[in-house]
C-alpha atoms as a PDB file:
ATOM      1  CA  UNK A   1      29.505 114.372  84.016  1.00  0.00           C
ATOM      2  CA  UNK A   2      32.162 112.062  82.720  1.00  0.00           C
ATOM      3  CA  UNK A   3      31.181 110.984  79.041  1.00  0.00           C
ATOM      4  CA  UNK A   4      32.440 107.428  77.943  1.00  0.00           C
ATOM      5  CA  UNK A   5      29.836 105.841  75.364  1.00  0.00           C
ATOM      6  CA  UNK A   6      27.755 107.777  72.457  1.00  0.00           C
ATOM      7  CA  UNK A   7      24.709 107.106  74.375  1.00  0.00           C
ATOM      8  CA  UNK A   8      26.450 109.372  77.358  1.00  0.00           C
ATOM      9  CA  UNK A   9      26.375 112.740  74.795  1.00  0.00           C
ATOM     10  CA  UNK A  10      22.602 111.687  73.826  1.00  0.00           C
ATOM     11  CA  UNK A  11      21.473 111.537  77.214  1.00  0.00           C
ATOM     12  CA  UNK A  12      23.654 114.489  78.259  1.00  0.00           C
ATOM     13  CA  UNK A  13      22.398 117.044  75.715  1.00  0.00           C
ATOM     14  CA  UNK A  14      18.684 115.600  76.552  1.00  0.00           C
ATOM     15  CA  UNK A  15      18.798 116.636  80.025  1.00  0.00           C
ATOM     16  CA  UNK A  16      20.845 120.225  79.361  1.00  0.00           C
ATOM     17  CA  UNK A  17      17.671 120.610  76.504  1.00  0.00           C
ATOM     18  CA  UNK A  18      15.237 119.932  79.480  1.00  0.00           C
ATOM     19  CA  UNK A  19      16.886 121.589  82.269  1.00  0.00           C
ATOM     20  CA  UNK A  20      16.844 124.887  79.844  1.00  0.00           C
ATOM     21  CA  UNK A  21      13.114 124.353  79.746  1.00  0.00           C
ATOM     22  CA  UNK A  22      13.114 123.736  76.050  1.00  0.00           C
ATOM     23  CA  UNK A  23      11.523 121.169  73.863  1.00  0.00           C
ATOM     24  CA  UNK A  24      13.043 119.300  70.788  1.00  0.00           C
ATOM     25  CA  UNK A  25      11.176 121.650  68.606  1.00  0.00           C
ATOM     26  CA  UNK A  26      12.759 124.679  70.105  1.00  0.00           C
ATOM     27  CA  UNK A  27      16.285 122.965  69.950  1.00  0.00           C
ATOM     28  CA  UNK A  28      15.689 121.709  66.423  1.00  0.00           C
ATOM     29  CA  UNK A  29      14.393 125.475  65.312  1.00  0.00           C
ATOM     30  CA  UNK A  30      17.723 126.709  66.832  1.00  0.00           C
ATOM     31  CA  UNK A  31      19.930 124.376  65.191  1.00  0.00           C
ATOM     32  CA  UNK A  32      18.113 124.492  61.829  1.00  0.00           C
ATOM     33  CA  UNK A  33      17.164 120.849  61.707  1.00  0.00           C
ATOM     34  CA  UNK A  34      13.739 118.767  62.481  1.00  0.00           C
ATOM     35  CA  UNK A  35      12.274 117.128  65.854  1.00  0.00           C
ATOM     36  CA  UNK A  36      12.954 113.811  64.481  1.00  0.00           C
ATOM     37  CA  UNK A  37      16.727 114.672  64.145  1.00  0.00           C
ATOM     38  CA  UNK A  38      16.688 116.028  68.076  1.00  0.00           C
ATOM     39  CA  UNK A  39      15.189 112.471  68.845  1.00  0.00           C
ATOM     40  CA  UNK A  40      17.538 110.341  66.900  1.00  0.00           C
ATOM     41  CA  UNK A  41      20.579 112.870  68.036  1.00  0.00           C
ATOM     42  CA  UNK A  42      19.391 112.099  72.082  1.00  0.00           C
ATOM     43  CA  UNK A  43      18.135 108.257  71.074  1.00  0.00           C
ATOM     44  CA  UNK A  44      21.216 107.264  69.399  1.00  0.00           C
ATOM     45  CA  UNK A  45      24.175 109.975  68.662  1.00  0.00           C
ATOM     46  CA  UNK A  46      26.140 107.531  66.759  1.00  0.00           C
ATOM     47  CA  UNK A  47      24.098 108.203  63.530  1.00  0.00           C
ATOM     48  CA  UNK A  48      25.019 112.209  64.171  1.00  0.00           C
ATOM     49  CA  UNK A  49      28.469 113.879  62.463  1.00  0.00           C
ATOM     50  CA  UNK A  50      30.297 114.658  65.429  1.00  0.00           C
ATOM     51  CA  UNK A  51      30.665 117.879  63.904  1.00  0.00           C
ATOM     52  CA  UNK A  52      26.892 118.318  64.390  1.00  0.00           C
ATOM     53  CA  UNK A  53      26.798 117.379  67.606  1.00  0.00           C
ATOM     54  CA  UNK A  54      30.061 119.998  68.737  1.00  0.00           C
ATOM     55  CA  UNK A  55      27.780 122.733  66.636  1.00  0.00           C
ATOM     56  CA  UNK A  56      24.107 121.146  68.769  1.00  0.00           C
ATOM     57  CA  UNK A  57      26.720 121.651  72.257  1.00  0.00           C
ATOM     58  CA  UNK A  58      27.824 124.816  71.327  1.00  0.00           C
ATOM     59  CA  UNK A  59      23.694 125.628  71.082  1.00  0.00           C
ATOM     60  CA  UNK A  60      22.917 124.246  74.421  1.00  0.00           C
ATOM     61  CA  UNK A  61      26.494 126.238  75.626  1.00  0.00           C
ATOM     62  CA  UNK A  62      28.245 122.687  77.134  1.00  0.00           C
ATOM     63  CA  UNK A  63      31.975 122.997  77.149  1.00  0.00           C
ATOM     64  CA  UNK A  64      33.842 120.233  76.590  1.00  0.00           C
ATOM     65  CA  UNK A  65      37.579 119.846  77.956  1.00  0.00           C
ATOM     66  CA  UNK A  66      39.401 116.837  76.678  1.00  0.00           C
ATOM     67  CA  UNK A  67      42.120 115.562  79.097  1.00  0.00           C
ATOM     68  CA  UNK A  68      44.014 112.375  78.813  1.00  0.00           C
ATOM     69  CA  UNK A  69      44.427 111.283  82.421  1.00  0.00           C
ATOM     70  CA  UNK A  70      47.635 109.184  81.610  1.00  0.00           C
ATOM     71  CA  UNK A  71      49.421 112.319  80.249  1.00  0.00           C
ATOM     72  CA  UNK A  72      48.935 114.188  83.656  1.00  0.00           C
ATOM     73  CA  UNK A  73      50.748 111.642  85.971  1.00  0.00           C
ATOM     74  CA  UNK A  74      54.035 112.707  87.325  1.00  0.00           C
ATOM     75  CA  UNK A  75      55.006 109.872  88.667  1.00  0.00           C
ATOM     76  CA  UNK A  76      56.711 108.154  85.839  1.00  0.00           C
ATOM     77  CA  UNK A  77      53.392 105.585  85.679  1.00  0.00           C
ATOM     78  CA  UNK A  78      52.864 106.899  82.631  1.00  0.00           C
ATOM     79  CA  UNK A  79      53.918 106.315  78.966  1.00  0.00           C
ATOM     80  CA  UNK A  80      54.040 108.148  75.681  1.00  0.00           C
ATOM     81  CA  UNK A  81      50.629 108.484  73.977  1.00  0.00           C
ATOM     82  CA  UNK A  82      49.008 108.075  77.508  1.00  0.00           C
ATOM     83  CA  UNK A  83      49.361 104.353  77.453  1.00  0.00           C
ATOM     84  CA  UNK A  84      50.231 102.750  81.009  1.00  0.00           C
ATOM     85  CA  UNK A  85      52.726 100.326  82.234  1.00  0.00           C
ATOM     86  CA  UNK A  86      51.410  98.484  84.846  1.00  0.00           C
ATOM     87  CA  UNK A  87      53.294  98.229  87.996  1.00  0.00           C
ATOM     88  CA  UNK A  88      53.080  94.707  88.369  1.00  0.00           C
ATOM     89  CA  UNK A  89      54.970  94.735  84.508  1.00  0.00           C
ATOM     90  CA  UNK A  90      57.956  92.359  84.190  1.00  0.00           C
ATOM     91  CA  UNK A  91      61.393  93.602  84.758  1.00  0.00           C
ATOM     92  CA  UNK A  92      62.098  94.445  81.385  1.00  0.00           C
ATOM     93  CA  UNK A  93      59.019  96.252  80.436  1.00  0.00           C
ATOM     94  CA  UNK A  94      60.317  99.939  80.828  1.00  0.00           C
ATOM     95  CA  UNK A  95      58.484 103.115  80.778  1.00  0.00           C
ATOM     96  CA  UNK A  96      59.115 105.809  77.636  1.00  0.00           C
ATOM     97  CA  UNK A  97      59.868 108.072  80.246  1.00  0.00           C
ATOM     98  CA  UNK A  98      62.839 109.426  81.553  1.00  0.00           C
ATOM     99  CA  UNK A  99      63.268 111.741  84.578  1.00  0.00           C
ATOM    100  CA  UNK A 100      65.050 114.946  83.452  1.00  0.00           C
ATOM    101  CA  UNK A 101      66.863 117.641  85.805  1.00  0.00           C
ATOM    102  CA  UNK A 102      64.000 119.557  86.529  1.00  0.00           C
ATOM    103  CA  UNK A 103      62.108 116.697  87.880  1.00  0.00           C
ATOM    104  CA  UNK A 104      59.662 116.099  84.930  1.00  0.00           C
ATOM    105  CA  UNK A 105      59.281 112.969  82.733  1.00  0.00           C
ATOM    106  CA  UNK A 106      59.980 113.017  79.197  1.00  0.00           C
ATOM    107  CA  UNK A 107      59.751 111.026  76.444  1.00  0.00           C
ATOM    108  CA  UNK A 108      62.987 109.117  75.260  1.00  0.00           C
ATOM    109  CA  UNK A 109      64.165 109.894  71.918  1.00  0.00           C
ATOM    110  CA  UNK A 110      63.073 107.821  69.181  1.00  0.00           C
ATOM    111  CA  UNK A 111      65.881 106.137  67.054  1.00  0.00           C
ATOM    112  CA  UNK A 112      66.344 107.732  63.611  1.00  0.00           C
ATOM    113  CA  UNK A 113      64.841 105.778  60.887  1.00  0.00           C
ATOM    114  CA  UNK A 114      66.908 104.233  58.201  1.00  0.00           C
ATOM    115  CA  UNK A 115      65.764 104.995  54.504  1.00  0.00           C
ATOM    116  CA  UNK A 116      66.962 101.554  52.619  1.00  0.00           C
ATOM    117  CA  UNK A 117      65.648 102.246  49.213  1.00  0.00           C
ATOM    118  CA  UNK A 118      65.620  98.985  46.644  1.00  0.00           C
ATOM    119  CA  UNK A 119      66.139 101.397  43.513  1.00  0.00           C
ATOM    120  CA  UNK A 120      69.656 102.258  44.790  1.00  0.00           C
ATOM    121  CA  UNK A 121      71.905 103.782  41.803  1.00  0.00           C
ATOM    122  CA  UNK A 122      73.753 100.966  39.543  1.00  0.00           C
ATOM    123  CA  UNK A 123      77.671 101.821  40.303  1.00  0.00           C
END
């Protein structure tokens, strides 16, 4: 199941709870918490610590894998930090990337910042 809003998780860990044949009392006893806070956690996650809700999937034994599709490309569609550059782009939008020997894209080099401090030394 692909996961894109809060309401995603809610509904997610709801049907894993159900499909294990418990009830938000039995989840709540596991995690140490209440029924109401299984109800708001499935109702509306965004009022949940995400830390609670890794701890409440960890419980229910859901794996998460985080990929950034962007990253994966290999064909040079991609830029640093997974952002895109469309292919319709003008001319003198260029990608991050650069194609190395070995066939792989890599990021360019960033310049080298310039300290300028204003509290330089009085000659």
């Amino acid at each position: 199941m692909r996961i894109k809003t809060p309401k995603d998780v809610g509904h997610y860990i709801a049907s894993t709870r159900k499909a294990l044949g418990w009830s938000q009392t039995d989840l709540a006893t596991k995690i140490g918490k209440d029924q109401r806070f299984v109800s708001r956690l499935e109702n509306d996650p965004t009022s949940v610590s995400f830390g609670t809700v890794l701890m409440v999937l960890n419980v229910l034994n859901i794996n998460i894998d985080m990929t950034n599709q962007n990253t994966h490309k290999t064909d040079g569609t991609a830029a640093a930090g997974g952002q895109r550059i469309p292919q319709n782009a003008p001319k003198g939008v260029k990608s991050p990337l650069r194609k190395v020997e070995s066939g792989k894209f890599v990021s360019k080099p960033m310049r080298t910042p310039v300290v300028v401090s204003k509290n330089k030394a009085k000659e």
